[in-house]
N, C-alpha and C. Protein backbone atom coordinates (compact mmCIF):
# COMPACT_ATOMS: atom_id res chain seq x y z
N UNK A 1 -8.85 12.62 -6.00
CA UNK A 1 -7.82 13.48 -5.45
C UNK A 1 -7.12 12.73 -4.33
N UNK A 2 -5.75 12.67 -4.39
CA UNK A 2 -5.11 11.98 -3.67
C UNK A 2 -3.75 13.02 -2.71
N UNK A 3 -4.31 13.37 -1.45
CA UNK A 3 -2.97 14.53 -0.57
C UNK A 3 -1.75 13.20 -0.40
N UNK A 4 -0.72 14.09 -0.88
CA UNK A 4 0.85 13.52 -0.34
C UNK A 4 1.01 12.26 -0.38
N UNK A 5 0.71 12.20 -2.35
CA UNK A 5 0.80 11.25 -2.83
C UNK A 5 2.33 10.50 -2.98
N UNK A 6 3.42 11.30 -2.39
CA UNK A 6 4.77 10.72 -2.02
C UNK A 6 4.76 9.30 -1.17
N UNK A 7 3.66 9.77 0.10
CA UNK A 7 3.35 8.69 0.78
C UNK A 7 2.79 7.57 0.92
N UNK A 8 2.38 7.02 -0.46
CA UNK A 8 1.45 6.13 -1.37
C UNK A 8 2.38 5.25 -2.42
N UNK A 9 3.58 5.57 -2.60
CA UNK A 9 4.13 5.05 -3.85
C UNK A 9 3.36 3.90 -4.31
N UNK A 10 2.71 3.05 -3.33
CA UNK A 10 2.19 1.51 -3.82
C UNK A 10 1.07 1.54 -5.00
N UNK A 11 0.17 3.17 -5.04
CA UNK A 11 -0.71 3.98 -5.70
C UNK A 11 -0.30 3.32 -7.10
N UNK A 12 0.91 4.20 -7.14
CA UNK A 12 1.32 4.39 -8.71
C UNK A 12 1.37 3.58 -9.54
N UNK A 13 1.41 2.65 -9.54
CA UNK A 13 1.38 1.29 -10.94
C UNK A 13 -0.33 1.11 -11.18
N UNK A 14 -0.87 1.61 -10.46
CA UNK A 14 -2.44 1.11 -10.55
C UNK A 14 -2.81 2.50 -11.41
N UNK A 15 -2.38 4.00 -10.82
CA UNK A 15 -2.86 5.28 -11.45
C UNK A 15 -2.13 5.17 -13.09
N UNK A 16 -0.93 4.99 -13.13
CA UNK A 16 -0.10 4.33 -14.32
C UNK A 16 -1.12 3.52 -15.38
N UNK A 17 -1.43 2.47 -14.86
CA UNK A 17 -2.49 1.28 -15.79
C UNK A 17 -3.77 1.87 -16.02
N UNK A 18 -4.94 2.73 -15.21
CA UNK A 18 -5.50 3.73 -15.53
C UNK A 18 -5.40 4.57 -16.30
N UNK A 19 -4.33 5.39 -16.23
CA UNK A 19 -3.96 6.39 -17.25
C UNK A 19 -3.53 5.64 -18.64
N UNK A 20 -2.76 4.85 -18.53
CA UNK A 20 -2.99 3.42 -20.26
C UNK A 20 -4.06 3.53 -20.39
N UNK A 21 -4.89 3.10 -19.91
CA UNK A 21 -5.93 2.69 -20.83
C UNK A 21 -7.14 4.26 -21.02
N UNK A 22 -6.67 5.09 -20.48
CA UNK A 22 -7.83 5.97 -20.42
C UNK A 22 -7.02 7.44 -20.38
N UNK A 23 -6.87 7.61 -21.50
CA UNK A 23 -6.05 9.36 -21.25
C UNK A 23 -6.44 10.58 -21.23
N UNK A 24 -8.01 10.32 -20.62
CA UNK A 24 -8.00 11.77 -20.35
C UNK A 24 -7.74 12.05 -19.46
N UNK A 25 -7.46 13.32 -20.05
CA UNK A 25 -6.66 14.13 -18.72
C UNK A 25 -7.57 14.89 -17.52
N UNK A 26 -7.10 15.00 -16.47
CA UNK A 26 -7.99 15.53 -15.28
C UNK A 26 -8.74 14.02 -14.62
N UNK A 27 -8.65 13.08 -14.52
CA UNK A 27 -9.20 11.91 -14.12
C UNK A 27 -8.50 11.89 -12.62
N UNK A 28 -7.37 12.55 -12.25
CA UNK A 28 -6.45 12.60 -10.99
C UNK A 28 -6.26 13.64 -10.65
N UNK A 29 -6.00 13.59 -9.12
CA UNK A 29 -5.41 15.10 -9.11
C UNK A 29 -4.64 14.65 -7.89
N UNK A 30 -3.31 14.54 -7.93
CA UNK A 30 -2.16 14.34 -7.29
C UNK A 30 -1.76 15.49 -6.22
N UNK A 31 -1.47 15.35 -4.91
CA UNK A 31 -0.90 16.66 -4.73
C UNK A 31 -0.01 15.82 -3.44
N UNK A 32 1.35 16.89 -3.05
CA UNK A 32 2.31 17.11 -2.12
C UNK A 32 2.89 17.40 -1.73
N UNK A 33 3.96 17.36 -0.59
CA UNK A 33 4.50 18.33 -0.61
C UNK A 33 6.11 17.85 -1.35
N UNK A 34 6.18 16.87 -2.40
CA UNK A 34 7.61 16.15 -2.46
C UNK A 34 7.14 16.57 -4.16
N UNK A 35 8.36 16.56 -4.94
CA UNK A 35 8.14 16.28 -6.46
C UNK A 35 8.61 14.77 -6.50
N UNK A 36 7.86 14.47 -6.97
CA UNK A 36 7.64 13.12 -7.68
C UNK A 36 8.56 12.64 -8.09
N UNK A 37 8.79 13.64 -9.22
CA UNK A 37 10.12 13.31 -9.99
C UNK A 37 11.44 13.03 -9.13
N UNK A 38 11.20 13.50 -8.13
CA UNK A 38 12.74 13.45 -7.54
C UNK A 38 12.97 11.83 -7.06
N UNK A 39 11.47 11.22 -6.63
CA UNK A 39 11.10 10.16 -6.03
C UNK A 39 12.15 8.52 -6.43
N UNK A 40 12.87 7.83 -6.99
CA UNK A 40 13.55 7.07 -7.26
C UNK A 40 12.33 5.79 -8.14
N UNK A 41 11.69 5.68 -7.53
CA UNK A 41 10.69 4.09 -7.65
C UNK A 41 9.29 4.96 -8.79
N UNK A 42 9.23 6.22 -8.73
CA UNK A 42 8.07 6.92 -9.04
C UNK A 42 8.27 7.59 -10.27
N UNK A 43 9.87 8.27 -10.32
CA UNK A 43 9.77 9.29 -11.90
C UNK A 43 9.49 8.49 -13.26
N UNK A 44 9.99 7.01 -13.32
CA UNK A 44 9.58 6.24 -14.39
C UNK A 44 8.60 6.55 -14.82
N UNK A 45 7.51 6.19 -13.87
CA UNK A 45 6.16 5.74 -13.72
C UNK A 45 4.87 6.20 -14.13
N UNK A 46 5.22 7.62 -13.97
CA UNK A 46 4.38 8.13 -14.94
C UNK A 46 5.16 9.91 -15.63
N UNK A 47 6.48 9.15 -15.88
CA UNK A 47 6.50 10.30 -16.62
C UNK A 47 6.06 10.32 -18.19
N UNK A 48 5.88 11.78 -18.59
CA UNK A 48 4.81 11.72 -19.54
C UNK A 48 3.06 11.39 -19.84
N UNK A 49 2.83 11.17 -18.54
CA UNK A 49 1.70 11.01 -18.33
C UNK A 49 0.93 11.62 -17.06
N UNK A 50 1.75 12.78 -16.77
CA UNK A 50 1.05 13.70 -15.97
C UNK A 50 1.85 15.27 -16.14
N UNK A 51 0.74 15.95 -15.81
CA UNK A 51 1.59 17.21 -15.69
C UNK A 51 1.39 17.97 -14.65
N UNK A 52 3.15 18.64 -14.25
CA UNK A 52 3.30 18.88 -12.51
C UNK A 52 2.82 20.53 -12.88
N UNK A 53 2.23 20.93 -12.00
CA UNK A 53 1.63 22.40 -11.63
C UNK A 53 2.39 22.58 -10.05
N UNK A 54 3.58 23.59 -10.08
CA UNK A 54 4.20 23.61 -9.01
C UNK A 54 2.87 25.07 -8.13
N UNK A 55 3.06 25.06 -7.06
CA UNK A 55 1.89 26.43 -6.24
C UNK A 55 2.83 27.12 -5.45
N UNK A 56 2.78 28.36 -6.16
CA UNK A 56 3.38 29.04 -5.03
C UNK A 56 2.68 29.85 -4.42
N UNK A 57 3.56 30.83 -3.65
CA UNK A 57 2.93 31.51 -2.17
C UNK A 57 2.29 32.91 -3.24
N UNK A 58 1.31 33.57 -2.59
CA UNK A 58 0.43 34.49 -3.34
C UNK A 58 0.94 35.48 -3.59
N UNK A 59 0.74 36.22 -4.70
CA UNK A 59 1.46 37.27 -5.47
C UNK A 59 1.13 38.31 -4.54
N UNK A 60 1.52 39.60 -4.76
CA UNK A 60 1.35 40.89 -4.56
C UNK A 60 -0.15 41.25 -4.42
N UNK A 61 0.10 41.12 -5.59
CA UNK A 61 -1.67 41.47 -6.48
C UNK A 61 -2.57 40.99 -5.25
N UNK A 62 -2.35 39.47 -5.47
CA UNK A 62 -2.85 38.69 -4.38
C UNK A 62 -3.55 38.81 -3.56
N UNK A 63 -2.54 39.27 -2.44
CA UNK A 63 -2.30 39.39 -0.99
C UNK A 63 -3.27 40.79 -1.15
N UNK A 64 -3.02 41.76 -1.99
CA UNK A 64 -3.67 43.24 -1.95
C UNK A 64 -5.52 42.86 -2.32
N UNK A 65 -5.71 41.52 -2.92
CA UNK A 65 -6.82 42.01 -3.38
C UNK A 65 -7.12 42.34 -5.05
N UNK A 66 -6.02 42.70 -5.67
CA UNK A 66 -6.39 43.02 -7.00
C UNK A 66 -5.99 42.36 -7.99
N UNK A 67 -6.67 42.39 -9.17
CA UNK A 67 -6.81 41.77 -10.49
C UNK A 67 -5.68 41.97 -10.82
N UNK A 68 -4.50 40.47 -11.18
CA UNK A 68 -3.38 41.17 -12.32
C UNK A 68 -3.47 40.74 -13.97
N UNK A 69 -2.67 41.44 -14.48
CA UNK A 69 -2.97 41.27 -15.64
C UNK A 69 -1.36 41.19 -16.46
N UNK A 70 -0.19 40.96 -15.69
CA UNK A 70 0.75 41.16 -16.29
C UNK A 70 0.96 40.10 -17.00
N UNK A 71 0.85 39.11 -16.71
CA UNK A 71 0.82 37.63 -17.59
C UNK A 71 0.08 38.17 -19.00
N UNK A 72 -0.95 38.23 -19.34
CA UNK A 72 -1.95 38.41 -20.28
C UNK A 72 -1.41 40.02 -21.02
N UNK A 73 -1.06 41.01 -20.33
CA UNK A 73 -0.26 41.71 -21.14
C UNK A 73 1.03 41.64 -21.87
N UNK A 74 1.89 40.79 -20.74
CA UNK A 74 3.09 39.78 -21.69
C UNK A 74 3.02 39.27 -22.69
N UNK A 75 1.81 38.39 -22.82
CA UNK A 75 1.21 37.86 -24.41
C UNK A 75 0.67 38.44 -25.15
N UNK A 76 0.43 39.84 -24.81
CA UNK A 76 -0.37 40.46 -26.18
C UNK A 76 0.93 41.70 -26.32
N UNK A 77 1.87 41.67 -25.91
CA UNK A 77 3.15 42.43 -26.15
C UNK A 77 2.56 43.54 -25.59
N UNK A 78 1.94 44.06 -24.49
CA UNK A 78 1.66 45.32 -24.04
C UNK A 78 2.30 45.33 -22.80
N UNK A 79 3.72 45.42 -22.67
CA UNK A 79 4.06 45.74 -21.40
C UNK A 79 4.53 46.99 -21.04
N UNK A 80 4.11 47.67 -20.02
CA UNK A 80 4.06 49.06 -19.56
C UNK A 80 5.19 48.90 -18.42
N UNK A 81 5.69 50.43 -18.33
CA UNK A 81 6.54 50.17 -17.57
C UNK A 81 6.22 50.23 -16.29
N UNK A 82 7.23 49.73 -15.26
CA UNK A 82 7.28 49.35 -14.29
C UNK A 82 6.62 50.78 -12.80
N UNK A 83 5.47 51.18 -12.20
CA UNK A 83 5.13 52.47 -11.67
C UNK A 83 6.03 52.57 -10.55
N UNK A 84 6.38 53.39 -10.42
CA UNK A 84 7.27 53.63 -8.93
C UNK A 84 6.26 53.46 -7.70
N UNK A 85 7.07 52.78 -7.06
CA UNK A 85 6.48 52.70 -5.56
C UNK A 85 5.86 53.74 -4.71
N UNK A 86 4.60 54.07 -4.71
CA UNK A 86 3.79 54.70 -4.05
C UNK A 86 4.63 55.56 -1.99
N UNK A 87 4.31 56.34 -1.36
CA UNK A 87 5.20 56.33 -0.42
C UNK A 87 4.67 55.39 0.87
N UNK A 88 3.25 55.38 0.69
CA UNK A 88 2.79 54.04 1.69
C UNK A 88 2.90 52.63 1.48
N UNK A 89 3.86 52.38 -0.25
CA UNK A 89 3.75 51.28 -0.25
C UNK A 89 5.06 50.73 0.59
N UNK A 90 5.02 49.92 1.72
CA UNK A 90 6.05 49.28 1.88
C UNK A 90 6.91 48.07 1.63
N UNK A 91 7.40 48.00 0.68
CA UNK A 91 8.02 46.78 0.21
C UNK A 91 8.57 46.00 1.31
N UNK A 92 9.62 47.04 1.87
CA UNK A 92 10.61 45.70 2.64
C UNK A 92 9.93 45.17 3.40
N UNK A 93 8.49 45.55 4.35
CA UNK A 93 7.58 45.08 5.09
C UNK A 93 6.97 43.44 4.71
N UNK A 94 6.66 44.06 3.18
CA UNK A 94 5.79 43.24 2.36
C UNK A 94 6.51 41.91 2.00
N UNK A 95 7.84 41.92 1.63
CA UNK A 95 8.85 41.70 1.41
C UNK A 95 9.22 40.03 2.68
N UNK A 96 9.17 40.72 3.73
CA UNK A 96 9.42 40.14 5.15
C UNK A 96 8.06 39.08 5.12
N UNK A 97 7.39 39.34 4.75
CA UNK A 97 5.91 38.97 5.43
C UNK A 97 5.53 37.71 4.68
N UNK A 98 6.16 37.60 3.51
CA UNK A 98 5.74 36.52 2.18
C UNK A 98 4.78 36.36 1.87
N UNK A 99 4.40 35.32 1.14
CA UNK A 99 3.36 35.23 0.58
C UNK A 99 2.43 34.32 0.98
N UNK A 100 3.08 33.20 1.93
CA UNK A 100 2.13 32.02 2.35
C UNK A 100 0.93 32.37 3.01
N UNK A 101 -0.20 31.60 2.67
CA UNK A 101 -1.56 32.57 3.83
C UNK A 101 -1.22 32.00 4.99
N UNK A 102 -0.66 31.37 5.63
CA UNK A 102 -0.62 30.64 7.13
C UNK A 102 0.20 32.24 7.46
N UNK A 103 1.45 32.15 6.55
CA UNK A 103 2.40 33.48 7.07
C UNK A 103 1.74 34.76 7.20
N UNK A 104 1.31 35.24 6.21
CA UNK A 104 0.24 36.40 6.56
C UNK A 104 -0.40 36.94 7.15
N UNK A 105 -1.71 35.37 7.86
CA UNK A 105 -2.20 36.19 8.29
C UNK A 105 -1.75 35.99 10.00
N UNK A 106 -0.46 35.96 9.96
CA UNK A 106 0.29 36.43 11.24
C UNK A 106 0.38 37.73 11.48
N UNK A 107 0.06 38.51 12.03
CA UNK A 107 0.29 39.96 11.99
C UNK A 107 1.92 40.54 12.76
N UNK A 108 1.98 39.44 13.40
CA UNK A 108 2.94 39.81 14.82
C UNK A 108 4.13 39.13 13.95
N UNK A 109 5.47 39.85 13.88
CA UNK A 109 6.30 39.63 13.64
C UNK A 109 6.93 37.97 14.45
N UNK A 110 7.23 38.02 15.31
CA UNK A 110 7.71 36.63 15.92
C UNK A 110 6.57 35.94 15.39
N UNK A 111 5.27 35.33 15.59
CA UNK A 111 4.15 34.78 15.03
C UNK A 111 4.84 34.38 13.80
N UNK A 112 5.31 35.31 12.80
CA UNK A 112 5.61 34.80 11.43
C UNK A 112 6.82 34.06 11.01
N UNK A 113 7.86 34.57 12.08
CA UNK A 113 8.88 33.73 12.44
C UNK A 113 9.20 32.52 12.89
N UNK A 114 8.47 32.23 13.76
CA UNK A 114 8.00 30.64 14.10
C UNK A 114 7.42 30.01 13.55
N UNK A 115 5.97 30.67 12.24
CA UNK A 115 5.34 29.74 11.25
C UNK A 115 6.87 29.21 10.38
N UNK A 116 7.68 30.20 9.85
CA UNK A 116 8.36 30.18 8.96
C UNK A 116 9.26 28.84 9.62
N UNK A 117 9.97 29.34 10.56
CA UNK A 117 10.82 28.20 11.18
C UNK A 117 10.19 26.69 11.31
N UNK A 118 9.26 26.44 11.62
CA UNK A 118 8.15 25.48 11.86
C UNK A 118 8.15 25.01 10.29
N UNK A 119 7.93 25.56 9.51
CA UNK A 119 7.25 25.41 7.83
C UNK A 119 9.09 24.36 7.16
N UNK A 120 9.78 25.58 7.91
CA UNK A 120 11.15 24.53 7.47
C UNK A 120 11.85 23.75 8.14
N UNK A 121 11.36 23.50 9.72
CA UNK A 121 11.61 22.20 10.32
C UNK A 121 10.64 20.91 9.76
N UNK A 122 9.57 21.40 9.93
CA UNK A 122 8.89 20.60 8.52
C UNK A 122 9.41 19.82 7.73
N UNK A 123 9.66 20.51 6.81
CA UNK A 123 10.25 20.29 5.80
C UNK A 123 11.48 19.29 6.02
N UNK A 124 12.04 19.74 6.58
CA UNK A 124 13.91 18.90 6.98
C UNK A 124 13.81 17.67 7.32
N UNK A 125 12.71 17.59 8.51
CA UNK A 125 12.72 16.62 9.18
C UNK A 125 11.63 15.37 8.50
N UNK A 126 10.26 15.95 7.98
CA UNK A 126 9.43 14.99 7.52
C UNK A 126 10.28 14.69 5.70
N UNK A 127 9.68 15.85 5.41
CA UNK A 127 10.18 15.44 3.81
C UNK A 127 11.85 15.03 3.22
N UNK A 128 12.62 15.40 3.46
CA UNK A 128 14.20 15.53 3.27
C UNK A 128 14.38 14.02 3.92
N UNK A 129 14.23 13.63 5.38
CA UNK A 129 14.19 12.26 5.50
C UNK A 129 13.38 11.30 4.82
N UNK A 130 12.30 11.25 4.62
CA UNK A 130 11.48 10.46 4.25
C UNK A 130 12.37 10.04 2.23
N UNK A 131 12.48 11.30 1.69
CA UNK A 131 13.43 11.10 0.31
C UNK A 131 14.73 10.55 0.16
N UNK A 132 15.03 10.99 1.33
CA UNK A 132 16.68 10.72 1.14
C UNK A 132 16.74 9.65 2.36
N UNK A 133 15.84 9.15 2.66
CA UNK A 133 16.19 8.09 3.81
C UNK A 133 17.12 8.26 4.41
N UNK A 134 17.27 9.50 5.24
CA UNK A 134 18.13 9.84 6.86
C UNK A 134 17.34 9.45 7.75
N UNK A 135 17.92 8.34 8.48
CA UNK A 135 17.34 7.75 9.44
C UNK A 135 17.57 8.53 10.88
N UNK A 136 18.76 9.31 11.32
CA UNK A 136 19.41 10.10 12.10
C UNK A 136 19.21 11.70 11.91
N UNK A 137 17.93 11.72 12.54
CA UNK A 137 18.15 13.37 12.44
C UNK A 137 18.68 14.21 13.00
N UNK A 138 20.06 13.72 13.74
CA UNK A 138 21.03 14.52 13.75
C UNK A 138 21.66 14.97 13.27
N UNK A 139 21.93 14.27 11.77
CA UNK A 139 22.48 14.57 10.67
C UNK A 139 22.11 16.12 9.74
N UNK A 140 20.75 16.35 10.38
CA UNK A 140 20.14 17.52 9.81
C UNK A 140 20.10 18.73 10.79
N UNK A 141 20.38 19.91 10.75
CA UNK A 141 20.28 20.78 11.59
C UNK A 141 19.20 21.11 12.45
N UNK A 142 19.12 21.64 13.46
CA UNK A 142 18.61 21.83 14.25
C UNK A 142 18.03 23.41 14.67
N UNK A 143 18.45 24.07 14.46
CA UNK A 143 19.04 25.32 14.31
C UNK A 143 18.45 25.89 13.44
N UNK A 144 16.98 26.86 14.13
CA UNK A 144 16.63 27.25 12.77
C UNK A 144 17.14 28.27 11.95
N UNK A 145 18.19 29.01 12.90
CA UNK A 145 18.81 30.02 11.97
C UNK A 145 20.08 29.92 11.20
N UNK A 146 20.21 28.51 11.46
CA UNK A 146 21.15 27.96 10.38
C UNK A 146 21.38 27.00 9.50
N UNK A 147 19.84 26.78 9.31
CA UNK A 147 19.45 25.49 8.48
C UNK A 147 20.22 25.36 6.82
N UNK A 148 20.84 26.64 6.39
CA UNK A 148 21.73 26.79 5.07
C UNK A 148 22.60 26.69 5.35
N UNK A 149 23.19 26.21 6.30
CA UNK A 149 24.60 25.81 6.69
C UNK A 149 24.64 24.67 6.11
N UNK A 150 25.80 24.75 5.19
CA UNK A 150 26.54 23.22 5.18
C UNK A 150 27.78 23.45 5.57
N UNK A 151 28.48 22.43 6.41
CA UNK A 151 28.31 22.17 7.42
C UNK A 151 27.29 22.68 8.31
N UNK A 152 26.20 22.38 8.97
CA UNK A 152 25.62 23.46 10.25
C UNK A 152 26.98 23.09 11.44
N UNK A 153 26.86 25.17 11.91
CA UNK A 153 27.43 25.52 12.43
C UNK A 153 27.08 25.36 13.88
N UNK A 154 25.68 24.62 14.50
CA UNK A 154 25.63 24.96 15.64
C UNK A 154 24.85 23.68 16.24
């Protein structure tokens, strides 16, 4: 198992020649926070010879605790309709709160706001430079409430 294997490219011709000669699968387990594919020196390299499992933030179900089953009823054609929202259930709450466990288990509104902001300065500044080789992170906003600005406005 190899974390933020973006930051390794030198890895890949060796995991590549491995995977030649030996294809089973599960012998690696790649993970990061960049797709690969996007990588320039890397999508060659092993495409077709791995498969990406994107992770996202935890379902509903999830976050509550309970078993879902809508996937597995999708495939056996049993889909039921949709139950109306209970009156304690609060969506837009739920909604606000997402799904990440760092975000969650923030209870305090600002708390979750600053993970969030933090999670996408993150992002801007480590990953977005490091891919796109912006050497000037002035070039990237600053501003966390206007990081979808193109142009940023502030």
């Amino acid at each position: 198992m190899i974390d933020e294997i973006q930051k390794a490219p030198d890895l890949f011709p060796a995991i590549k020649r491995s995977v030649d000669q030996d294809r089973q699968p599960g012998r690696f387990l790649l993970t990061g926070s960049a797709n690969v594919m996007t990588l320039p020196r890397l999508s060659e390299s092993l495409a077709g010879r791995m498969e990406i499992i994107p992770l996202f933030p935890f379902s509903a179900g999830e976050l509550a605790g309970q078993r879902e089953g809508f996937i597995k009823r999708l495939f056996e054609g049993r889909i039921a309709k949709a139950k109306a929202a209970s009156a304690k259930d609060d969506l837009p709450a739920r909604l606000v709160r997402g799904g990440y466990p760092e975000a969650v288990q923030r209870k305090a509104e600002d708390r979750r706001s600053a993970w969030f902001a933090s999670y996408i300065s993150t992002i801007l500044q480590r990953d977005v430079r490091d891919l796109a080789r912006v050497d000037g992170l002035h070039a990237l906003p600053t501003c966390s409430s206007c990081w979808l600005l193109v142009p940023p406005v502030c």
